[in-house]
Protein backbone atom coordinates (compact mmCIF):
# COMPACT_ATOMS: atom_id res chain seq x y z
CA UNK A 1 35.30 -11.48 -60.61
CA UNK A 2 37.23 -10.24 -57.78
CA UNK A 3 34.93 -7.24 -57.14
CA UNK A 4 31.71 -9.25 -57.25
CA UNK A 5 33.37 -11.31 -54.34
CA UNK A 6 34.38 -8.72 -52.00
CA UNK A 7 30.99 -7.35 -52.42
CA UNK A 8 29.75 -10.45 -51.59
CA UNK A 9 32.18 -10.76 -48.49
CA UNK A 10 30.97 -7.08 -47.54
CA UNK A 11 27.47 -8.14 -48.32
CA UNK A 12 27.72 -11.51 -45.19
CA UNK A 13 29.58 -9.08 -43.09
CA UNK A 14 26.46 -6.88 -43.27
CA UNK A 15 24.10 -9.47 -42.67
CA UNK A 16 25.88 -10.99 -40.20
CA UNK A 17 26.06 -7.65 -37.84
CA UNK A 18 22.51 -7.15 -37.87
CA UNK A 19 21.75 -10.85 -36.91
CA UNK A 20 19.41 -11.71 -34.79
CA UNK A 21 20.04 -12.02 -31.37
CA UNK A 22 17.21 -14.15 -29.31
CA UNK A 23 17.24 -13.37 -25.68
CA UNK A 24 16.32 -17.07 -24.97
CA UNK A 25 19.59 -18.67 -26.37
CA UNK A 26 22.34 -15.53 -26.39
CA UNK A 27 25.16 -14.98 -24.30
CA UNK A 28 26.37 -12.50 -22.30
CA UNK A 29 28.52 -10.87 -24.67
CA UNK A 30 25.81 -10.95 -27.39
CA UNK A 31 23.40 -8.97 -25.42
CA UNK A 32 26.00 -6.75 -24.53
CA UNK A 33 26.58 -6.19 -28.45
CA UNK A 34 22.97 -4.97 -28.43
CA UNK A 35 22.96 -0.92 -28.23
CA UNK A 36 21.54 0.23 -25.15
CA UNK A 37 21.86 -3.21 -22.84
CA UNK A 38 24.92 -2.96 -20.86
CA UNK A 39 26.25 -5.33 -18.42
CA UNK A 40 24.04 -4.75 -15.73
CA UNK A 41 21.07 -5.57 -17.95
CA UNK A 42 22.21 -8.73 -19.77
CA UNK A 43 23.05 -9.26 -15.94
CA UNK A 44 19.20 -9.09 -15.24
CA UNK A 45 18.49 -10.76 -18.34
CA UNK A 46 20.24 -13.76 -17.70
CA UNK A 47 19.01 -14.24 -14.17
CA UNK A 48 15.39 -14.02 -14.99
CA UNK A 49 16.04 -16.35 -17.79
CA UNK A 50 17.81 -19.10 -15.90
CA UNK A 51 13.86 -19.45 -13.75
CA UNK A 52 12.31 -19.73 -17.45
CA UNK A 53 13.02 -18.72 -20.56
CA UNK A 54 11.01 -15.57 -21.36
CA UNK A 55 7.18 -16.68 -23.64
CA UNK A 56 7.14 -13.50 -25.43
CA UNK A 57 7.76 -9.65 -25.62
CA UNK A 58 5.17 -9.51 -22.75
CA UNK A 59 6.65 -11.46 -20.77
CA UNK A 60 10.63 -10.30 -21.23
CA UNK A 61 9.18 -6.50 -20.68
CA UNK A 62 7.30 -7.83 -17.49
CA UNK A 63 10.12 -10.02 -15.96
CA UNK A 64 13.09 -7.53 -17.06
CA UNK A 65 13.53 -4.55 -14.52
CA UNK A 66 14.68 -1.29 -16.19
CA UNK A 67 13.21 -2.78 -19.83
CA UNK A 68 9.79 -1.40 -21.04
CA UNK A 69 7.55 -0.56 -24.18
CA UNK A 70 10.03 2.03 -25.38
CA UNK A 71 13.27 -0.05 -24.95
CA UNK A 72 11.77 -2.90 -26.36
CA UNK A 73 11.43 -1.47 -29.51
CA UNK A 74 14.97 -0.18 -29.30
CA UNK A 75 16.16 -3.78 -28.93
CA UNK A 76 14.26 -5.51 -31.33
CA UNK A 77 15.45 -2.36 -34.12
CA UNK A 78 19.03 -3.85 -33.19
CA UNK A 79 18.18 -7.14 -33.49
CA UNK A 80 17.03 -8.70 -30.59
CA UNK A 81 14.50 -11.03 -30.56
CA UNK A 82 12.23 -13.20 -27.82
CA UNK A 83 11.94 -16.62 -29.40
CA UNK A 84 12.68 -15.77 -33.04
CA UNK A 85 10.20 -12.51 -32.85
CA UNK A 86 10.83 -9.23 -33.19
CA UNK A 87 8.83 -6.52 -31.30
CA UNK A 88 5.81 -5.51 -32.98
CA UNK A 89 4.73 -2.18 -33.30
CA UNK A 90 1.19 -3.40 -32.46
CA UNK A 91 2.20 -4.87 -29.24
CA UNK A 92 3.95 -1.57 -27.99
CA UNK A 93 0.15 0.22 -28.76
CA UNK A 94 -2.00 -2.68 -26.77
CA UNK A 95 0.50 -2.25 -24.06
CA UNK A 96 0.24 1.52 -24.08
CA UNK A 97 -3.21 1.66 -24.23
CA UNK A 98 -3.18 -0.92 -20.90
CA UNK A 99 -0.71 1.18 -19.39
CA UNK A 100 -2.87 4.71 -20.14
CA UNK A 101 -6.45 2.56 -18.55
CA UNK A 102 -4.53 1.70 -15.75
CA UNK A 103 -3.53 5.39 -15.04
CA UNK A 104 -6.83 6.67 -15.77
CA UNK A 105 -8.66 4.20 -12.83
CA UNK A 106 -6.08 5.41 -10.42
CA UNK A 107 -6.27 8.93 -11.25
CA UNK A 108 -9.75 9.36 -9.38
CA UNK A 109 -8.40 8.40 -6.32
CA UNK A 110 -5.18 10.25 -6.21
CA UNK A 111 -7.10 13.43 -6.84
CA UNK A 112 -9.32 12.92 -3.62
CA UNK A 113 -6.43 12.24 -1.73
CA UNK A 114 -4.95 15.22 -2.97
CA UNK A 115 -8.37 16.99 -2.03
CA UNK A 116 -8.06 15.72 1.42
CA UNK A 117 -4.85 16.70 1.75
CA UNK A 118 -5.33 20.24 0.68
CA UNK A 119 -8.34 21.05 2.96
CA UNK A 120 -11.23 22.83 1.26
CA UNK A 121 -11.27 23.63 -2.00
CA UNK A 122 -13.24 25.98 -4.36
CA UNK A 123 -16.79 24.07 -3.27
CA UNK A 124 -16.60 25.20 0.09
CA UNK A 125 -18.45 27.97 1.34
CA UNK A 126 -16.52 30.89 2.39
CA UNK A 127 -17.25 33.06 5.30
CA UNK A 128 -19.26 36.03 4.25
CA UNK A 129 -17.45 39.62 5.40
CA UNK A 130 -19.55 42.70 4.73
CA UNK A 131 -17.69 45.25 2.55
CA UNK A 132 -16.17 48.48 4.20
CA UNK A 133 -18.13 51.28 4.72
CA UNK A 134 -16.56 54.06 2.53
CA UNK A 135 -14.55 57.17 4.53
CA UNK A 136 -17.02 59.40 2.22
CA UNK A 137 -20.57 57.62 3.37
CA UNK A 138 -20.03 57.34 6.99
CA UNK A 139 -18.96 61.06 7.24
CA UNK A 140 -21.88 61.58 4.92
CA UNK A 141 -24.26 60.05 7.36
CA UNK A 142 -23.04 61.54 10.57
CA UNK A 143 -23.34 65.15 9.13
């Protein structure tokens, strides 16, 4: 009898240090508790929550400095949550995938700047130089 209770006691310790934090309702210390959010960022956390609390993932990932796709998922593996909801992996692709458009509409641009900047390139004509006589044909022809 004694066993099965101090596996149960081990059992609520367990649960209880992978609870669920939500980012809407925790404290300073409990974000702290998460791995990888220091004081600085439960800092920023807090702040941007006291204007409204955060609607989603989204929104947390948007609002948050120094938080994105990648940490997000870190968090919500440790627990944390954004009203009661973990991170979902699907989210973290449609993001992605709006991240990777966005880069690909700027990437046209940045390459004729960087055309610009170079001068000509490859396309431009270059100035045509007749090759060098050989030592062997011009003595050839003066003989």
């Amino acid at each position: 009898m004694l066993k099965k209770l101090l596996a149960l006691v081990a059992m609520l310790f367990a649960v209880a240090s992978f609870a669920a934090v939500d980012v809407n309702t925790a404290t300073e210390a409990e974000l702290d508790g998460i791995k990888g959010i220091g004081p600085g960022l439960s800092g920023r956390i807090l702040e941007e929550r006291r204007s409204a609390p955060f609607k989603d993932w989204n929104d947390f990932v948007g609002r948050v400095g120094g938080v994105g796709h990648k940490s997000a998922v870190n968090f919500s593996k440790e627990g944390l949550t954004v009203g009661g909801k973990k991170y979902s992996a699907a989210a973290a692709a449609k993001a992605e995938a709006k991240n990777q458009r966005g880069h690909k509409k700027q990437a046209p641009a940045q390459g004729a700047d960087r055309k610009a900047q170079e001068g000509p390139g490859k396309d431009a004509a270059a100035p045509v130089t007749p090759p060098p006589e050989s030592t062997s044909a011009a003595s050839a022809s003066k003989n």
